[in-house]
PDB file of N, CA and C in Angstrom:
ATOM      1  N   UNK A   1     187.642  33.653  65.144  1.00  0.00           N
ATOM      2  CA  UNK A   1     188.229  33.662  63.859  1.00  0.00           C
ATOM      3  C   UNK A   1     187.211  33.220  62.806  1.00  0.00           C
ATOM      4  N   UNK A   2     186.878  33.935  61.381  1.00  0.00           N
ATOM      5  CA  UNK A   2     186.332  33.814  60.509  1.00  0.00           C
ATOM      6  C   UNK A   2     186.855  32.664  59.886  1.00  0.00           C
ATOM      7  N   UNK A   3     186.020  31.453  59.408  1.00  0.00           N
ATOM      8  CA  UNK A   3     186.410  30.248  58.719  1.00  0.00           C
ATOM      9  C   UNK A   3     186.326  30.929  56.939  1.00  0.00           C
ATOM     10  N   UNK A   4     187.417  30.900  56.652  1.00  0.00           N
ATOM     11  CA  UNK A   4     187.499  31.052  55.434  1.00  0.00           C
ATOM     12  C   UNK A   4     186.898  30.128  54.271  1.00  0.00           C
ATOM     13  N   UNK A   5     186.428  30.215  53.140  1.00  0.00           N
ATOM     14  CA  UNK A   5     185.849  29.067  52.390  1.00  0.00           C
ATOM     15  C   UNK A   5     186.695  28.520  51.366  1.00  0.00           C
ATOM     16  N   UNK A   6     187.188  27.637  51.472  1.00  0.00           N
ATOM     17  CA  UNK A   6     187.640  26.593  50.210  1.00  0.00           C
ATOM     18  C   UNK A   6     187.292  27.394  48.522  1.00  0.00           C
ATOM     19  N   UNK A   7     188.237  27.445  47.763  1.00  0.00           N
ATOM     20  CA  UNK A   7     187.908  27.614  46.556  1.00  0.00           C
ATOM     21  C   UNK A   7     187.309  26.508  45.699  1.00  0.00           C
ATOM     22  N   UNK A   8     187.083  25.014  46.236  1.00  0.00           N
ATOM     23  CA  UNK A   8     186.619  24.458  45.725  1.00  0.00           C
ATOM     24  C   UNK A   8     185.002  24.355  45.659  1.00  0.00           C
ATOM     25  N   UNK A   9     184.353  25.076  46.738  1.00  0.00           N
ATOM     26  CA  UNK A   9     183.008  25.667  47.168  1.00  0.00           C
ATOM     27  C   UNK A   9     182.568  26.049  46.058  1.00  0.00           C
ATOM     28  N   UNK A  10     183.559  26.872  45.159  1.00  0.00           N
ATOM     29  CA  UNK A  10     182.904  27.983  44.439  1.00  0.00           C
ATOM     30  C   UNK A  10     182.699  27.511  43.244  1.00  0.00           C
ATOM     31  N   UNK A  11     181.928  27.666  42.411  1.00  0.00           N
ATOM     32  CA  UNK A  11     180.784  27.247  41.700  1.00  0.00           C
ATOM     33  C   UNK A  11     181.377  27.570  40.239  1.00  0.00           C
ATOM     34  N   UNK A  12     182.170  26.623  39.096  1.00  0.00           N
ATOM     35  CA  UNK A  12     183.017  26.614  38.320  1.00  0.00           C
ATOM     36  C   UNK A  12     181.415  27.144  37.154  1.00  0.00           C
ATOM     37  N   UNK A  13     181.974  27.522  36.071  1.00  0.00           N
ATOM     38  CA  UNK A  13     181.168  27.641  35.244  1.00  0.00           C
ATOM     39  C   UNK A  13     181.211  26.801  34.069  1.00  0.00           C
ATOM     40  N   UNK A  14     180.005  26.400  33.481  1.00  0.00           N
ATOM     41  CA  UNK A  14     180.122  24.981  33.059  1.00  0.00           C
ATOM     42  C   UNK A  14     180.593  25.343  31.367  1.00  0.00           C
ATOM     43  N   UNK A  15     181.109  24.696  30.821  1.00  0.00           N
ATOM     44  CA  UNK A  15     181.656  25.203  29.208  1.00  0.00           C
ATOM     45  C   UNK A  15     180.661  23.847  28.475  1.00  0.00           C
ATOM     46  N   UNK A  16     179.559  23.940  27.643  1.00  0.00           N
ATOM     47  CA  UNK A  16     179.228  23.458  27.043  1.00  0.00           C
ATOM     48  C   UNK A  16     180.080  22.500  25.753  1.00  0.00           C
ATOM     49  N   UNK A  17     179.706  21.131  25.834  1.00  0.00           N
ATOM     50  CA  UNK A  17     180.063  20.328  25.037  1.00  0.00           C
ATOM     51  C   UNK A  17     179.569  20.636  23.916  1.00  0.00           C
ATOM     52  N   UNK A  18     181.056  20.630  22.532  1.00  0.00           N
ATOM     53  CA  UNK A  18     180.287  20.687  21.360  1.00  0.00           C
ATOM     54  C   UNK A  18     179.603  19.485  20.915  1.00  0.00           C
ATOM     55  N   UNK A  19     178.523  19.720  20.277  1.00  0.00           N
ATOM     56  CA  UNK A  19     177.887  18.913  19.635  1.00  0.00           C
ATOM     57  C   UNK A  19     178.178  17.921  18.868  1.00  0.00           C
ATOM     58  N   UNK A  20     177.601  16.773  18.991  1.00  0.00           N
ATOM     59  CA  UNK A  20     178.849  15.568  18.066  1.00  0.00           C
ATOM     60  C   UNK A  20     178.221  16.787  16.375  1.00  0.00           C
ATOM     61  N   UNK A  21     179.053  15.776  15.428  1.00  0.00           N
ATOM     62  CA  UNK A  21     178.803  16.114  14.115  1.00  0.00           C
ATOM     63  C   UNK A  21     177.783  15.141  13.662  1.00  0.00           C
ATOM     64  N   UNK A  22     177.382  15.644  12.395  1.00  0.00           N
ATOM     65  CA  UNK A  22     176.205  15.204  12.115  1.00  0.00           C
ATOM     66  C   UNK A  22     176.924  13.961  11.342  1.00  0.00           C
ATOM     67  N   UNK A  23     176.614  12.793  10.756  1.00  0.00           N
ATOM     68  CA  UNK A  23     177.010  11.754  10.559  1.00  0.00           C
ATOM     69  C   UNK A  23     176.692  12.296   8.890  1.00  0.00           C
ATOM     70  N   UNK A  24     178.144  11.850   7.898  1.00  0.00           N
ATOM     71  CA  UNK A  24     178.389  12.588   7.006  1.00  0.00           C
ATOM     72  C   UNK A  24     177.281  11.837   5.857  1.00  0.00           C
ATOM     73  N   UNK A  25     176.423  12.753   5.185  1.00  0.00           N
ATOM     74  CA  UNK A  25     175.494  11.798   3.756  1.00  0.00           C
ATOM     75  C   UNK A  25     176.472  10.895   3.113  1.00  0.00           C
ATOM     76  N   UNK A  26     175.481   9.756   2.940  1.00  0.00           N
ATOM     77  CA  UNK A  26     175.990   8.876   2.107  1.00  0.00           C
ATOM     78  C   UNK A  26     175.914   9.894   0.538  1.00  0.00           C
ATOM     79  N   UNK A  27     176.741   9.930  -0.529  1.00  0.00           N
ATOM     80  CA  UNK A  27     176.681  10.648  -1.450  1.00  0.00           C
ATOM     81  C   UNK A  27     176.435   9.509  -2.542  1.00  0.00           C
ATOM     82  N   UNK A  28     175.516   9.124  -3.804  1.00  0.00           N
ATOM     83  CA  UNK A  28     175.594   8.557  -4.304  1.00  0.00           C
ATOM     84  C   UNK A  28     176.446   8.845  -5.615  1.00  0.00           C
ATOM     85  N   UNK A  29     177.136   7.882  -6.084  1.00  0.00           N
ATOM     86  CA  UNK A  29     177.875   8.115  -7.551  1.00  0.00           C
ATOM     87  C   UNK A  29     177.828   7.615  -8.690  1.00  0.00           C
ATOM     88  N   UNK A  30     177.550   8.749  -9.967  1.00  0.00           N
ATOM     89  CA  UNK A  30     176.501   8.393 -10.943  1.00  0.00           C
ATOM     90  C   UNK A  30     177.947   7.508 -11.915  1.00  0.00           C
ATOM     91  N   UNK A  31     177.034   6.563 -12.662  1.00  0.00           N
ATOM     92  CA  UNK A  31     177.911   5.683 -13.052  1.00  0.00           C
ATOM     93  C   UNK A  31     177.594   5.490 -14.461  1.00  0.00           C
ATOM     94  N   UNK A  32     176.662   5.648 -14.804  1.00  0.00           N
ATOM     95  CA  UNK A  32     175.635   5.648 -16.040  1.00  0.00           C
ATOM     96  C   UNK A  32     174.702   6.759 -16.877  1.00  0.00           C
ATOM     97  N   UNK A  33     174.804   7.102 -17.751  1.00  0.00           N
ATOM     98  CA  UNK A  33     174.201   7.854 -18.668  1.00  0.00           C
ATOM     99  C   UNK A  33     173.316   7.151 -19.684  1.00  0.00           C
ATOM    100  N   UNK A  34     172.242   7.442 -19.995  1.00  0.00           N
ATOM    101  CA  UNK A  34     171.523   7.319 -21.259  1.00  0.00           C
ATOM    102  C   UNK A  34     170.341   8.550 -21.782  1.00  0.00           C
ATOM    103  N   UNK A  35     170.626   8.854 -22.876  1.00  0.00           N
ATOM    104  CA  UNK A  35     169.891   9.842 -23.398  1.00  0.00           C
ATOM    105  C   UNK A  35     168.966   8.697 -24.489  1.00  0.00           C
ATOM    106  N   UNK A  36     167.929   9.471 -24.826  1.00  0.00           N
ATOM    107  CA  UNK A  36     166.678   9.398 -26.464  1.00  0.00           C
ATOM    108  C   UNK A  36     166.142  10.460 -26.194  1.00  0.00           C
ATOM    109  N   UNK A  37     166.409  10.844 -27.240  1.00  0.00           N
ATOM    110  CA  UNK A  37     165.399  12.403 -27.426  1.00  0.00           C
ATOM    111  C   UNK A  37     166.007  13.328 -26.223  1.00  0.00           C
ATOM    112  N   UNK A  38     164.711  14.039 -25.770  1.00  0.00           N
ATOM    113  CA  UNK A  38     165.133  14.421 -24.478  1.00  0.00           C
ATOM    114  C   UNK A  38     165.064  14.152 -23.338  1.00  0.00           C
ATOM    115  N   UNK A  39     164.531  12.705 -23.187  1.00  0.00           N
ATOM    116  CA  UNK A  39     164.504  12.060 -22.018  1.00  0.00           C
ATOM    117  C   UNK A  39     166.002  11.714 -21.607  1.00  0.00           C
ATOM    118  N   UNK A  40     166.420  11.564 -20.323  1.00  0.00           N
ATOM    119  CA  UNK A  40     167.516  11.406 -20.083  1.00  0.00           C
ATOM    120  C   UNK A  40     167.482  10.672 -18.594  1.00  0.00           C
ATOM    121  N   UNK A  41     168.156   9.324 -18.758  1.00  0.00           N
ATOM    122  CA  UNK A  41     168.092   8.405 -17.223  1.00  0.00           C
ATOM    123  C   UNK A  41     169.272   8.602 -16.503  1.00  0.00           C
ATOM    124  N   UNK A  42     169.499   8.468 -15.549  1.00  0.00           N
ATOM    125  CA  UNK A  42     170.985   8.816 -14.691  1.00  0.00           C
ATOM    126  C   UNK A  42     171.215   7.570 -13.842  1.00  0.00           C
ATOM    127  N   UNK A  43     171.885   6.677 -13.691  1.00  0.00           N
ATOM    128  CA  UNK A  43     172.134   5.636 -12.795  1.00  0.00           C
ATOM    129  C   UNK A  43     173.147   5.763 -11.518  1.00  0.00           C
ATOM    130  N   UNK A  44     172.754   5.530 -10.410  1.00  0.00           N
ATOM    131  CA  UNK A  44     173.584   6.550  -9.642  1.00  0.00           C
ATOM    132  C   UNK A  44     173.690   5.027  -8.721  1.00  0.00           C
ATOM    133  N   UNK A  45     174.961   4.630  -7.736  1.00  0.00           N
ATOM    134  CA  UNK A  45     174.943   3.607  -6.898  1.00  0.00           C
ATOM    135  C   UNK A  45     175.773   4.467  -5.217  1.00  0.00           C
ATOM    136  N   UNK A  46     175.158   3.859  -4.098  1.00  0.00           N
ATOM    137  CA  UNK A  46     175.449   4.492  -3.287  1.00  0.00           C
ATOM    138  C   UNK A  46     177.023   3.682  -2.584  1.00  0.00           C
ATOM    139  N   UNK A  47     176.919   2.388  -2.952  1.00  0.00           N
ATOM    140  CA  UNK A  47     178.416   1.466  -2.529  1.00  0.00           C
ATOM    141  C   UNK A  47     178.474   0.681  -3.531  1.00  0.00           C
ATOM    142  N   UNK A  48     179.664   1.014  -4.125  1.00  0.00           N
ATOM    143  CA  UNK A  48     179.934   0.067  -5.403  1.00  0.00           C
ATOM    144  C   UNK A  48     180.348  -1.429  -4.713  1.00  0.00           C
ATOM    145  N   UNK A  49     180.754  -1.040  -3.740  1.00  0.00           N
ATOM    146  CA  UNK A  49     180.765  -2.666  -3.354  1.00  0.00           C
ATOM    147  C   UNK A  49     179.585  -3.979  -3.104  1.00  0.00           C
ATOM    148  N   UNK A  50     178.311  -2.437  -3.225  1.00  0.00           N
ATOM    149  CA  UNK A  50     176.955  -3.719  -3.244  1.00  0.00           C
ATOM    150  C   UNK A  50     176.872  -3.158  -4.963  1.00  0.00           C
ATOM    151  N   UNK A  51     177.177  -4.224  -5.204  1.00  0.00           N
ATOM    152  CA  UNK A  51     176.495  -4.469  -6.753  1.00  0.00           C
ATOM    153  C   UNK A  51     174.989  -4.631  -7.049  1.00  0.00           C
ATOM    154  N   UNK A  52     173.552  -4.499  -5.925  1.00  0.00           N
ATOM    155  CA  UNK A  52     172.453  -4.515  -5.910  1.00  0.00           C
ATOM    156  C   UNK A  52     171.969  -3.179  -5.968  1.00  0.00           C
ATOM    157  N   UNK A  53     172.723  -2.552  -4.995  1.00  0.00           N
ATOM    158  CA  UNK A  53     172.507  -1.003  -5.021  1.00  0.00           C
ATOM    159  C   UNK A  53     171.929  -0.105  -5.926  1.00  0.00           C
ATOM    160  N   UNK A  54     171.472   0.177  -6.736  1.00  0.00           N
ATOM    161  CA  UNK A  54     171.489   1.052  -7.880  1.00  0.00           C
ATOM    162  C   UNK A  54     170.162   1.714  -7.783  1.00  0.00           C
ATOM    163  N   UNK A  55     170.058   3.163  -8.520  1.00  0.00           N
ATOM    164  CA  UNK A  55     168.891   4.387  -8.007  1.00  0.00           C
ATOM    165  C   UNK A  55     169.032   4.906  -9.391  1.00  0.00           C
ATOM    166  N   UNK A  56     168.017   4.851  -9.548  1.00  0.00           N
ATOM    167  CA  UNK A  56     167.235   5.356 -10.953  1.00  0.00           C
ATOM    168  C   UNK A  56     166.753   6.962 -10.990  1.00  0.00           C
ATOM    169  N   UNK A  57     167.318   7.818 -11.975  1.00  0.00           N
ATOM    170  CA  UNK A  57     166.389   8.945 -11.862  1.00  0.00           C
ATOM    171  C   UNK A  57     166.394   9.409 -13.492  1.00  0.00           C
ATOM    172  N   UNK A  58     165.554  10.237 -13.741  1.00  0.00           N
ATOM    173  CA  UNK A  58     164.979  10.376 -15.002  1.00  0.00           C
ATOM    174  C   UNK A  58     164.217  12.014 -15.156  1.00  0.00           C
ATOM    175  N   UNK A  59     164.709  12.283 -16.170  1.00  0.00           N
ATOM    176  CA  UNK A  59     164.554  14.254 -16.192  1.00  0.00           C
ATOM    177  C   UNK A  59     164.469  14.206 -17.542  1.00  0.00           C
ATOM    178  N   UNK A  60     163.972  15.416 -18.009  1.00  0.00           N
ATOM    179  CA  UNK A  60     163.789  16.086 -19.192  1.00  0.00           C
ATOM    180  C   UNK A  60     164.636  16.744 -19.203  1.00  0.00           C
ATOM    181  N   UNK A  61     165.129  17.356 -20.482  1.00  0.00           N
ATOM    182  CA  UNK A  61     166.289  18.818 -21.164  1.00  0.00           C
ATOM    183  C   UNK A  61     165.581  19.254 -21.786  1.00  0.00           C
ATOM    184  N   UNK A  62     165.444  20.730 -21.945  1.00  0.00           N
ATOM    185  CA  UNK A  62     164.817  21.661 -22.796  1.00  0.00           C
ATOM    186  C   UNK A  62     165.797  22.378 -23.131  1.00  0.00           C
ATOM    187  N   UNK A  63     166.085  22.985 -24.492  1.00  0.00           N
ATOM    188  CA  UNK A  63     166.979  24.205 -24.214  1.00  0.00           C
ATOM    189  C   UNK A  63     166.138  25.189 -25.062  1.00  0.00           C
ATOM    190  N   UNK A  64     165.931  26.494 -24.584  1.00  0.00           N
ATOM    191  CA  UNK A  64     165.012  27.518 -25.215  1.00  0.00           C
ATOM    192  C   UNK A  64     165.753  28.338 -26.328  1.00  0.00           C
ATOM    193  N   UNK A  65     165.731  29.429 -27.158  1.00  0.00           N
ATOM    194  CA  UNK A  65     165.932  29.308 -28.037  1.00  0.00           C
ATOM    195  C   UNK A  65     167.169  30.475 -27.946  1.00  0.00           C
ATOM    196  N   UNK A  66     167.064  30.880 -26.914  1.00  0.00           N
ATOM    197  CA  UNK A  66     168.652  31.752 -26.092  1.00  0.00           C
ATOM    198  C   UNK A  66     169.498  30.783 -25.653  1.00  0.00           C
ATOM    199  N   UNK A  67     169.361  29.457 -25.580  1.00  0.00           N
ATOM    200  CA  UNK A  67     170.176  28.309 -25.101  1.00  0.00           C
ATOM    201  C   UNK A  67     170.306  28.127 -23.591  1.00  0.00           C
ATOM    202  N   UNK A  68     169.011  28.758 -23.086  1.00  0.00           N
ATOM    203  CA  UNK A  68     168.612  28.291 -21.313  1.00  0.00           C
ATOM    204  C   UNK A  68     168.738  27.215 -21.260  1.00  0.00           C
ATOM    205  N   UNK A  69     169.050  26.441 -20.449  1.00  0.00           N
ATOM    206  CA  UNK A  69     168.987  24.647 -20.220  1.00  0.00           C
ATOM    207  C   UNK A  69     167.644  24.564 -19.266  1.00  0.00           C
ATOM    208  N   UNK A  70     166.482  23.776 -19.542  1.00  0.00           N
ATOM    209  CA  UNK A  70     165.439  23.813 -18.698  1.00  0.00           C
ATOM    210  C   UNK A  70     165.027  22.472 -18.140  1.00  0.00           C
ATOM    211  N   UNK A  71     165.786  22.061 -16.725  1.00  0.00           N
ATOM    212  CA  UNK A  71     165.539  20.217 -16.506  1.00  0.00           C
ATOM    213  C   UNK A  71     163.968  20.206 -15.752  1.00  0.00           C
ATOM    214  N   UNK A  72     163.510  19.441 -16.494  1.00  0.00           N
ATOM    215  CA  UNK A  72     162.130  19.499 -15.265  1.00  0.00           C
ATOM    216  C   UNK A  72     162.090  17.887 -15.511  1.00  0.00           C
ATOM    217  N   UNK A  73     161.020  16.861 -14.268  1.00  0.00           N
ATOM    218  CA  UNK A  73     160.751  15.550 -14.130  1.00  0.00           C
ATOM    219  C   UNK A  73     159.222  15.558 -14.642  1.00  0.00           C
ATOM    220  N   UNK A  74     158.339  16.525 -15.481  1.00  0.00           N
ATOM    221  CA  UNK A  74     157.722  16.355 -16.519  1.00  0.00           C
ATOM    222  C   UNK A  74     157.893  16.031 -17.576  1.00  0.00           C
ATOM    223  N   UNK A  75     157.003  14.740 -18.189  1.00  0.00           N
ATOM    224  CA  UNK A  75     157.320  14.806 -19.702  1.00  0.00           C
ATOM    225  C   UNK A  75     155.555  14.855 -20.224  1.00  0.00           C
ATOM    226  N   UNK A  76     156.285  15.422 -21.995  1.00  0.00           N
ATOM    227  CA  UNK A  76     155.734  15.976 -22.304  1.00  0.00           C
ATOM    228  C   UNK A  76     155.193  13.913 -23.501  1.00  0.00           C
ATOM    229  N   UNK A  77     153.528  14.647 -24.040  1.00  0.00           N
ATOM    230  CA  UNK A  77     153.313  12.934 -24.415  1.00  0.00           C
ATOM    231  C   UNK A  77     154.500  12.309 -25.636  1.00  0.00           C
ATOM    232  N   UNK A  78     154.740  13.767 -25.898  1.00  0.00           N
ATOM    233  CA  UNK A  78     155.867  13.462 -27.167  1.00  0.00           C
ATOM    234  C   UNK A  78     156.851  12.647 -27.089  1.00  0.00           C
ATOM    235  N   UNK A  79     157.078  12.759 -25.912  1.00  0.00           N
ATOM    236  CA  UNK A  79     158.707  11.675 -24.846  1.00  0.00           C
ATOM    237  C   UNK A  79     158.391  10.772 -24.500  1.00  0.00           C
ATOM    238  N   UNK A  80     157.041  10.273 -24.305  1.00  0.00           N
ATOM    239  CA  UNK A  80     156.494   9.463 -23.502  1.00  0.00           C
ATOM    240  C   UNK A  80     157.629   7.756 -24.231  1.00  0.00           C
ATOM    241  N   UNK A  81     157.537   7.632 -25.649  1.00  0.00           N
ATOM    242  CA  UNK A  81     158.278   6.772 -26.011  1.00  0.00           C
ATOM    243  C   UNK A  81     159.697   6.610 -25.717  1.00  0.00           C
ATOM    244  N   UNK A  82     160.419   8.258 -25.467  1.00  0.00           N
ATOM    245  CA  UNK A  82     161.784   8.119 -25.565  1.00  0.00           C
ATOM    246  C   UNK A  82     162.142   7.773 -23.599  1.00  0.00           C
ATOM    247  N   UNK A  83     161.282   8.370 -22.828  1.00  0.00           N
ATOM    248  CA  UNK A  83     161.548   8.099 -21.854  1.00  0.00           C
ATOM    249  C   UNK A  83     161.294   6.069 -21.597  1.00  0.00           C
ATOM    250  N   UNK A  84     160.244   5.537 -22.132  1.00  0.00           N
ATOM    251  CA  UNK A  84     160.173   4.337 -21.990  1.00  0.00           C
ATOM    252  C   UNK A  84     161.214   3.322 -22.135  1.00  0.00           C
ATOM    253  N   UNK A  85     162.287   3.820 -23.434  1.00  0.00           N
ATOM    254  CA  UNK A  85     163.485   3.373 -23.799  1.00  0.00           C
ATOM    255  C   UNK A  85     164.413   3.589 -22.852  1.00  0.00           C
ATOM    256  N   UNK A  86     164.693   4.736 -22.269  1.00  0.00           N
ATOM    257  CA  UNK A  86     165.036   5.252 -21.397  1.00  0.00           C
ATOM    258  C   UNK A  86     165.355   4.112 -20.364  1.00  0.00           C
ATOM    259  N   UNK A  87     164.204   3.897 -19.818  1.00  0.00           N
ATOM    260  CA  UNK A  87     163.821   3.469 -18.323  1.00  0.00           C
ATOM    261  C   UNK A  87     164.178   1.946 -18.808  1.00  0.00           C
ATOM    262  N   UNK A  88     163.837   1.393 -19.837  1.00  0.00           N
ATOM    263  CA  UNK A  88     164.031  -0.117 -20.863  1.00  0.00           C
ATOM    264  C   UNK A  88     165.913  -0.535 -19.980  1.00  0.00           C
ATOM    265  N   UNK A  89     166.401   0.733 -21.236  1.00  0.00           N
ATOM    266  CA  UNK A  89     167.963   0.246 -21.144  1.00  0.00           C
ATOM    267  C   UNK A  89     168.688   0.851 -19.704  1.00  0.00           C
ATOM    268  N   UNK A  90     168.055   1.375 -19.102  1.00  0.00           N
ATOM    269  CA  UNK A  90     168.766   1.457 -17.616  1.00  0.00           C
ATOM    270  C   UNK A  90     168.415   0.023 -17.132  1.00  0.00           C
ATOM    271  N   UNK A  91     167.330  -0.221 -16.972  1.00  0.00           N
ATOM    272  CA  UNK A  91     167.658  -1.488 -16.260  1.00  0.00           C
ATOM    273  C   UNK A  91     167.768  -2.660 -17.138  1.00  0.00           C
ATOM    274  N   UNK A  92     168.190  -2.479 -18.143  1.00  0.00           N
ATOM    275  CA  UNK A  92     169.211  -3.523 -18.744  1.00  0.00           C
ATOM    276  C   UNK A  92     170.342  -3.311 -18.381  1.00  0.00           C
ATOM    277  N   UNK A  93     171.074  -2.454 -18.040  1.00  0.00           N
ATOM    278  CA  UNK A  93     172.214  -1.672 -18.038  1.00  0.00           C
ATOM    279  C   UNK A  93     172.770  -2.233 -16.278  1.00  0.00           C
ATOM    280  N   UNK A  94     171.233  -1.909 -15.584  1.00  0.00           N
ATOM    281  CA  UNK A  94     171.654  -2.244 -14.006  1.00  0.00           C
ATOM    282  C   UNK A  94     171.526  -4.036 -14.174  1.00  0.00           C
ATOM    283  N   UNK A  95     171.072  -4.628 -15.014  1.00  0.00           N
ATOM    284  CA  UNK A  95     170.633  -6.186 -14.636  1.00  0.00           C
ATOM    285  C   UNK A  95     172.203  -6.589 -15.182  1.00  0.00           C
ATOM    286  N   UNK A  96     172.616  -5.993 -16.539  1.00  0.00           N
ATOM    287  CA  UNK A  96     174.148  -6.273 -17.117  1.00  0.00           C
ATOM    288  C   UNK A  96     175.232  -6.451 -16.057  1.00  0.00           C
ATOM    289  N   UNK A  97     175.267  -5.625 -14.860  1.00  0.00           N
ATOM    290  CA  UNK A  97     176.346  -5.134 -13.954  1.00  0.00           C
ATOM    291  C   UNK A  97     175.742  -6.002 -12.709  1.00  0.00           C
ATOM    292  N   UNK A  98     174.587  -6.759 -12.689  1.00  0.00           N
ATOM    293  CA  UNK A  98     174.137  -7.682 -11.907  1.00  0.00           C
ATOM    294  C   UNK A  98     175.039  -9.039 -12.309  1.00  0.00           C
ATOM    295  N   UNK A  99     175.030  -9.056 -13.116  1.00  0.00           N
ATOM    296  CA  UNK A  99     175.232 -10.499 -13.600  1.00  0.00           C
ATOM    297  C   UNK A  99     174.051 -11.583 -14.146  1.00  0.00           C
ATOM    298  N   UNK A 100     172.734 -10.495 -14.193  1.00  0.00           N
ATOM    299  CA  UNK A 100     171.513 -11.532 -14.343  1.00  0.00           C
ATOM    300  C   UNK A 100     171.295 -11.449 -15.895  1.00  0.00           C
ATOM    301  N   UNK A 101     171.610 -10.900 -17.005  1.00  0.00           N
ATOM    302  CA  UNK A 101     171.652 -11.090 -17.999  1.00  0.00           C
ATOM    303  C   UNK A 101     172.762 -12.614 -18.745  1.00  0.00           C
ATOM    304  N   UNK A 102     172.324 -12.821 -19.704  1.00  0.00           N
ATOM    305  CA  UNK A 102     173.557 -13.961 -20.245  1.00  0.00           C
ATOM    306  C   UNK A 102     175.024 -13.610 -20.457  1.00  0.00           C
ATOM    307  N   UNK A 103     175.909 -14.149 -20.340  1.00  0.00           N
ATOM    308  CA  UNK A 103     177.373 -13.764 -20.643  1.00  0.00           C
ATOM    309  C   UNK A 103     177.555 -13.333 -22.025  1.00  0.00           C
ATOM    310  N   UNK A 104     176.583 -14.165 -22.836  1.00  0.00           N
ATOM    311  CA  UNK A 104     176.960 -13.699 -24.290  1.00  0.00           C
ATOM    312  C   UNK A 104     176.515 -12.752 -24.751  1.00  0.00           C
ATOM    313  N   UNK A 105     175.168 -12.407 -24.043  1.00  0.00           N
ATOM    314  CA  UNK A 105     174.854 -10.920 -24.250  1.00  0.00           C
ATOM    315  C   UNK A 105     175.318  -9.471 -24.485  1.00  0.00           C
ATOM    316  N   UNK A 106     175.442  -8.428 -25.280  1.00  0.00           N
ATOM    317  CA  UNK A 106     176.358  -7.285 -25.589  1.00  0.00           C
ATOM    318  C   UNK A 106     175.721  -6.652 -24.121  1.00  0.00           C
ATOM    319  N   UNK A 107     177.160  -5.901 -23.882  1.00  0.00           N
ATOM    320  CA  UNK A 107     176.541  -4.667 -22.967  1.00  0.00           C
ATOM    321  C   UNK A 107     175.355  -3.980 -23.397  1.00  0.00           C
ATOM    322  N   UNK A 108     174.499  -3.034 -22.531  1.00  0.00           N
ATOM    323  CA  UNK A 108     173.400  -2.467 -23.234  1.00  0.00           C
ATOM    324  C   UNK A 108     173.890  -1.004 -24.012  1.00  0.00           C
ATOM    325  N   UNK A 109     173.493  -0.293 -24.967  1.00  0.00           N
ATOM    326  CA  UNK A 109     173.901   0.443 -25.415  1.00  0.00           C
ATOM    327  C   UNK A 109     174.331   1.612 -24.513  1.00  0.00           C
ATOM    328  N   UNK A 110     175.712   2.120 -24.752  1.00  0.00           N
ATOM    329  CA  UNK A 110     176.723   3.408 -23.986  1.00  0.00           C
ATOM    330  C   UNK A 110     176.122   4.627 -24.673  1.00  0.00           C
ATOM    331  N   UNK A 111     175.414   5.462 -23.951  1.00  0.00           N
ATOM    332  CA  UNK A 111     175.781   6.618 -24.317  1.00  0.00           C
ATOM    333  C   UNK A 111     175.736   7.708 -23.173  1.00  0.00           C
ATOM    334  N   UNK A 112     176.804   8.989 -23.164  1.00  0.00           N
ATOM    335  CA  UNK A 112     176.604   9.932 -22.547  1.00  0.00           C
ATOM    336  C   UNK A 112     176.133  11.269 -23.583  1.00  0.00           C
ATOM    337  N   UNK A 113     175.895  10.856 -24.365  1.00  0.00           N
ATOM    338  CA  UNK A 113     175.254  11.912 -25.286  1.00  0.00           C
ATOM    339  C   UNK A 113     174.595  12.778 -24.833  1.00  0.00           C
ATOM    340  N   UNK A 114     174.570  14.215 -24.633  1.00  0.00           N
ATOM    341  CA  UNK A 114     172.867  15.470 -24.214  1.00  0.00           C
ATOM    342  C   UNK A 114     172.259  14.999 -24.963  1.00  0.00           C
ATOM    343  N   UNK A 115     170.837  15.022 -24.232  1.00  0.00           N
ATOM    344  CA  UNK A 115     169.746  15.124 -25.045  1.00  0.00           C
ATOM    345  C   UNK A 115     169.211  15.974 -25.876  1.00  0.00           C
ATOM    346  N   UNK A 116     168.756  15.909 -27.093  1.00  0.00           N
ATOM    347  CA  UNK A 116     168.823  16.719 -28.210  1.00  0.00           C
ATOM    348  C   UNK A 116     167.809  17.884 -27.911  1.00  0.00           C
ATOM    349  N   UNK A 117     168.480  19.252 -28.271  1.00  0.00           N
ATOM    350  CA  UNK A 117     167.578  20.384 -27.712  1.00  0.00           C
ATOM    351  C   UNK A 117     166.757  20.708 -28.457  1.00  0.00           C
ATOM    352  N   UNK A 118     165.426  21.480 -28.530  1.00  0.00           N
ATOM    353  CA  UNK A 118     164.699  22.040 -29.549  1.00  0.00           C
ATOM    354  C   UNK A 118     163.603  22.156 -28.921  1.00  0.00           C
TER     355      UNK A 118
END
């Protein structure tokens, strides 16, 4: 008599595990605006619950004379002052929301204004 073979012998085919997921970006969220001229600073924090947190970025606006919007992280020497202000009142702005400025001190100046085109 022929010994028959077990179906458990037989050789299952393997189904690949999906891949975990990729662990989701931290997204940062912009909290702050300041324009001069056409320099323009952006204050962005990644956990508002760390109040240390805070990320600085800084761009130019152009708008051409069809009203293209043109952002580039060149400036031109003309900005060189407005970006300095710029970069000044952001981190007055981040030291304000620190708590390392004086209490009696005004907030630093608000603006979400565009930067002026031309």
């Amino acid at each position: 008599m022929a010994e028959k073979k077990s179906k458990s012998n037989r050789r299952r085919p393997t189904i690949p595990k999906p891949a975990a997921a990729p662990p989701a970006p931290t997204l940062d969220t912009l909290v702050h605006v300041i324009c001069y001229g056409n320099a323009r600073g952006r204050i962005w924090q990644a956990d508002p619950a760390d109040k240390g947190a805070f990320t600085l970025t800084v761009d130019h606006c152009v708008r051409d004379g069809e009203g293209n919007e043109t952002i580039s992280e060149a400036f031109h020497v003309a900005d060189v002052r407005h970006l300095a202000k710029v970069v000044k009142e952001c981190c007055r702005w981040i030291e304000w929301q620190q708590g390392r400025l004086f209490p009696s001190t005004p907030p630093p100046r608000s603006t979400r204004k565009e930067p002026r085109h031309g």
